[in-house]
Protein backbone atom coordinates (compact mmCIF):
# COMPACT_ATOMS: atom_id res chain seq x y z
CA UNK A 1 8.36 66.13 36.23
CA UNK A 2 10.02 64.26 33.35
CA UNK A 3 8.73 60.87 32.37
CA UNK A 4 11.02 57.67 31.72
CA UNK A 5 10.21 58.24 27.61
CA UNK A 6 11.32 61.60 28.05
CA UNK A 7 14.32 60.88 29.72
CA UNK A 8 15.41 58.17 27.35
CA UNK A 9 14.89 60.77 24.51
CA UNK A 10 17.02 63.16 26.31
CA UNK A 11 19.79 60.65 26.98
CA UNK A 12 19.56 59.31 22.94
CA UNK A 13 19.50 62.60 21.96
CA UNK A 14 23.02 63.76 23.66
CA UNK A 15 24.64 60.77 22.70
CA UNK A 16 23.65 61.99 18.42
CA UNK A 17 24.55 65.29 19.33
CA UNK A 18 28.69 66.07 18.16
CA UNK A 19 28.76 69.73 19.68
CA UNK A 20 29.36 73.35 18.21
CA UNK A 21 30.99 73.18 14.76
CA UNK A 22 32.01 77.35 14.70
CA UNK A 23 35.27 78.84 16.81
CA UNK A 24 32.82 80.70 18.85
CA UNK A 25 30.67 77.81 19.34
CA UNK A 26 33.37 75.47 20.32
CA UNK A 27 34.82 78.49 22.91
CA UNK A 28 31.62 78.69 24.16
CA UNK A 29 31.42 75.26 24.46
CA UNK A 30 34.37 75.31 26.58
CA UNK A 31 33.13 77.84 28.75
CA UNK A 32 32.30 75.67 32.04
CA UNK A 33 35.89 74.42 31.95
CA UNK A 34 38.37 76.76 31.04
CA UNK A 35 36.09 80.07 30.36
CA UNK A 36 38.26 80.40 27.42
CA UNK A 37 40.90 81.83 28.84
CA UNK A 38 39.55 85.34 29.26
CA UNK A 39 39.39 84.90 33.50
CA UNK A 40 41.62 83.18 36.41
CA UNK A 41 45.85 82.14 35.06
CA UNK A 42 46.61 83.94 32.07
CA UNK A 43 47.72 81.17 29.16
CA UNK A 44 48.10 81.24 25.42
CA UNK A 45 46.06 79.08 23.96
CA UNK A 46 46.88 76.03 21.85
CA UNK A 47 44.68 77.94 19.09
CA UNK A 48 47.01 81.03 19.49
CA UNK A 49 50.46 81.43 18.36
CA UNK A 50 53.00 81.31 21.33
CA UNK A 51 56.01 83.42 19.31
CA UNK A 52 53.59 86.01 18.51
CA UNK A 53 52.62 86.89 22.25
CA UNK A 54 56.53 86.16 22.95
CA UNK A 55 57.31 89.11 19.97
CA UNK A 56 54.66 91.10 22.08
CA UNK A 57 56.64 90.63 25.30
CA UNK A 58 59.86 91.11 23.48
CA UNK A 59 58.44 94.57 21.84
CA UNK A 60 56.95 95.63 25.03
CA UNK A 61 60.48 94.88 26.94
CA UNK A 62 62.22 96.73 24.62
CA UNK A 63 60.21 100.06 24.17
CA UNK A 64 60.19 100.59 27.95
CA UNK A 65 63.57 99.03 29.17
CA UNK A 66 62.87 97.52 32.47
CA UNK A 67 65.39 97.53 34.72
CA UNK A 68 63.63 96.24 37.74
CA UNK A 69 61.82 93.10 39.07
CA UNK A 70 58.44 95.42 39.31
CA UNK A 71 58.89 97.50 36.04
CA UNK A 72 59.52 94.02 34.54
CA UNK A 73 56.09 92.63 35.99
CA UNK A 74 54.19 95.60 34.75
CA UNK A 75 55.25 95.28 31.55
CA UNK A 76 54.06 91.15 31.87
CA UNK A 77 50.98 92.31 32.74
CA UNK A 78 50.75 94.94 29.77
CA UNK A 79 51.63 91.91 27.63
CA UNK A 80 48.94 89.88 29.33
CA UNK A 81 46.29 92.16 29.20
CA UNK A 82 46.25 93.27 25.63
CA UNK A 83 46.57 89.64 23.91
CA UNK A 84 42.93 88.92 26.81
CA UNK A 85 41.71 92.36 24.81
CA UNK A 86 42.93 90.62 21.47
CA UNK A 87 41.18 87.72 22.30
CA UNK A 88 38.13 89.05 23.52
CA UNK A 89 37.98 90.88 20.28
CA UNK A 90 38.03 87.89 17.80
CA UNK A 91 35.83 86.15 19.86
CA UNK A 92 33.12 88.89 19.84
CA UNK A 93 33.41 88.85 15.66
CA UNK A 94 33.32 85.42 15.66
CA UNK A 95 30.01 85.61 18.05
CA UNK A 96 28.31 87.84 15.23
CA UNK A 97 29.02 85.28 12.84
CA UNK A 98 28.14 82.05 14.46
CA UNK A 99 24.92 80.79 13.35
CA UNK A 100 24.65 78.22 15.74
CA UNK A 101 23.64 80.50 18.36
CA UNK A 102 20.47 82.05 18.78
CA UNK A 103 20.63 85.85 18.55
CA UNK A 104 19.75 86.14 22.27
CA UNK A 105 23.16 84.02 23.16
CA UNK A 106 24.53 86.00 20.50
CA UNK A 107 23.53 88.94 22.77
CA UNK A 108 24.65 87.24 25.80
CA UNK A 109 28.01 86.18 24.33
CA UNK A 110 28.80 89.67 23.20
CA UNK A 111 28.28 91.52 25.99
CA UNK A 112 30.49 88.74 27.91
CA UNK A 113 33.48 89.45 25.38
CA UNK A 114 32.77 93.13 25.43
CA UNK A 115 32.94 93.09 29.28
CA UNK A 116 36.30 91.25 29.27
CA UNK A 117 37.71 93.33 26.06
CA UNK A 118 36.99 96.35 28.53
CA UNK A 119 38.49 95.11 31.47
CA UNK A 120 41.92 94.25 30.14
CA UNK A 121 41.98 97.46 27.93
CA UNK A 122 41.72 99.24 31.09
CA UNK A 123 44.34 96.95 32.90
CA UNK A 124 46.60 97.79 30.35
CA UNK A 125 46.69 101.26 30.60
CA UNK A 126 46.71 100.92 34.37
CA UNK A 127 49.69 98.79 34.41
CA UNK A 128 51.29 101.17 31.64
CA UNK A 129 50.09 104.50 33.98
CA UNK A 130 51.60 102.52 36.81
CA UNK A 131 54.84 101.21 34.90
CA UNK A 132 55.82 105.17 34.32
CA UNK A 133 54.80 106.47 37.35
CA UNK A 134 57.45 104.64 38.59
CA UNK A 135 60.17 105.34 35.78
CA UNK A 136 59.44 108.89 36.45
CA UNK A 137 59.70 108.60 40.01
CA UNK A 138 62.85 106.52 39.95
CA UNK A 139 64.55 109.54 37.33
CA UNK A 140 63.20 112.05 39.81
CA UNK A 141 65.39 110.71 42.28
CA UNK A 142 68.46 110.08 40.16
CA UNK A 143 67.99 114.06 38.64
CA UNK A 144 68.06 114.76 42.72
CA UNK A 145 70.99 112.33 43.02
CA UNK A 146 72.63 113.66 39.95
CA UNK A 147 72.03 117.41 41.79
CA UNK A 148 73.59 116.50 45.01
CA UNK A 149 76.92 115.25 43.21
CA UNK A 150 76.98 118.24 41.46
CA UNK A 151 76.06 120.60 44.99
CA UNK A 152 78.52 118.26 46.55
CA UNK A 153 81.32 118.46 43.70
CA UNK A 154 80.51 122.19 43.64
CA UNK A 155 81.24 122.57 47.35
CA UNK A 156 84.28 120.46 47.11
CA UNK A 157 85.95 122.81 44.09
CA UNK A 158 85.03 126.08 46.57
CA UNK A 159 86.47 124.10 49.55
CA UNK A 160 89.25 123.17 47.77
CA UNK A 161 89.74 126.86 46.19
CA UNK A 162 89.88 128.34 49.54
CA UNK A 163 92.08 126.28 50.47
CA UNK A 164 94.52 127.05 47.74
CA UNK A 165 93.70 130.80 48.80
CA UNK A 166 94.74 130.62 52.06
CA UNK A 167 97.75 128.31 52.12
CA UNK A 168 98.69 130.71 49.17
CA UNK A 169 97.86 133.74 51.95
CA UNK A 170 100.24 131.82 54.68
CA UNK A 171 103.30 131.69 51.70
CA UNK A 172 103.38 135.10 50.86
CA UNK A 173 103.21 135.95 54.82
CA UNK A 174 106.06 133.14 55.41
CA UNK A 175 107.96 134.80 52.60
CA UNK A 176 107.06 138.59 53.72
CA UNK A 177 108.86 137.16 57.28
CA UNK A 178 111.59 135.58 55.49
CA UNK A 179 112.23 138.45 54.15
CA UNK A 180 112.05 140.78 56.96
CA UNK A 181 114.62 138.01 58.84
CA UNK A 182 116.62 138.17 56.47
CA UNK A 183 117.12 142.17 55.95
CA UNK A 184 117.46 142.21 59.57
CA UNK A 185 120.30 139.11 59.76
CA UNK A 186 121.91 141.32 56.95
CA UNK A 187 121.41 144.26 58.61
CA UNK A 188 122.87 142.70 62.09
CA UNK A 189 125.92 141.39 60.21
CA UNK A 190 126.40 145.17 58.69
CA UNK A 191 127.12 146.20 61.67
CA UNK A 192 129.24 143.52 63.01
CA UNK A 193 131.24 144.35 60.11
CA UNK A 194 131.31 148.26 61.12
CA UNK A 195 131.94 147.35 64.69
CA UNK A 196 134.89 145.21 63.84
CA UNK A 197 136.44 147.81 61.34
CA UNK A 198 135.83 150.31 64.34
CA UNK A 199 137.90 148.06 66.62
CA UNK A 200 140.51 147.18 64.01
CA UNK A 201 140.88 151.07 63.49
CA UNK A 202 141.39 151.55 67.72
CA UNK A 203 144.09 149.20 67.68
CA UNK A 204 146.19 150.14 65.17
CA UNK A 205 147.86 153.21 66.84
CA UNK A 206 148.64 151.15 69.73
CA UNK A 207 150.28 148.22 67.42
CA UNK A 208 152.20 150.94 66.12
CA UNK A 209 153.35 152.08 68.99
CA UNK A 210 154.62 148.56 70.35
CA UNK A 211 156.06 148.15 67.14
């Protein structure tokens, strides 16, 4: 158990003490609060340069087009994820070189960074494996929609052909009857003709005759 001296020490001591000098130190520092932004709501920090991670997002956006709500999340979270791996990264160099720290929180440190580096390297490439899965998928289904037209525009030209076949088939056997109708209405008026110049020729020794 502490005594009183001890505890006065302890208190005079804090209030001389002015906290981590280094970048590493001072993240570290900062680690009870805000874990240095490596866990819980992503955030650039006020260290970091906001249009830089915005040129990331911009770069990212326009490599893979996103023309969804979800393929436009993914590629947020690709974003995301590689300026936490960015991060983790400066912050394990600056760990080496921070000789505030003893080399067994240097240790510690490291292997913290390294674990988070990790992790959003491999959130990255599962929001990336996951962001073309899904373009794929989506182009498989246009190729099949693309298909159908065609099947469907295909069928349409044969329908359509066969159509033109056969109302082409009733013409010529409309004109093939015209014909025949006609041949025969000549025919019929042929002989109404001969008939007539049969009669006339009857007649005409009678009309003599009276005469």
């Amino acid at each position: 158990m502490s005594t009183e001296a001890q505890v006065r020490a302890n208190q005079e001591n804090a209030q001389h003490s002015t906290g981590p000098n280094t970048e590493v130190g001072k993240a570290a520092s900062c680690l009870n609060n805000f874990r240095h932004g490596l866990a819980g709501a992503f955030t650039v920090l006020p260290s970091e340069d906001q249009d830089e991670f915005d040129a990331l997002v911009c770069g990212l956006r326009a490599e893979h087009q996103p023309s969804t709500m979800t393929e436009t999340i993914l590629v947020q979270k690709m974003a995301q994820h590689y300026w936490l791996s960015k991060r983790a990264l400066y912050l394990q160099d600056q760990c080496c070189t921070d000789e505030e720290l003893s080399l067994d929180e240097q240790q510690r440190q490291l292997a913290l960074f390294l674990r988070y580096q990790t992790t959003n390297d491999r959130a990255f490439h599962r929001a990336l494996t996951d962001l073309l899965k899904l373009k794929a998928e989506k182009r498989k289904q246009e190729i099949g929609f693309e298909s159908q037209r065609r099947r469907e525009a295909a069928e349409s030209r044969r329908e359509a052909a066969e159509k033109r076949k056969q109302d082409l088939h009733e013409y010529a056997v409309m004109l093939a009857e015209a014909k025949v109708t006609h041949q025969q209405i000549m025919n019929l008026n042929l002989e109404m003709d001969a008939h007539e110049a049969a009669a006339a020729q009857d007649l005409a020794p009678e009309a003599q005759k009276a005469a």
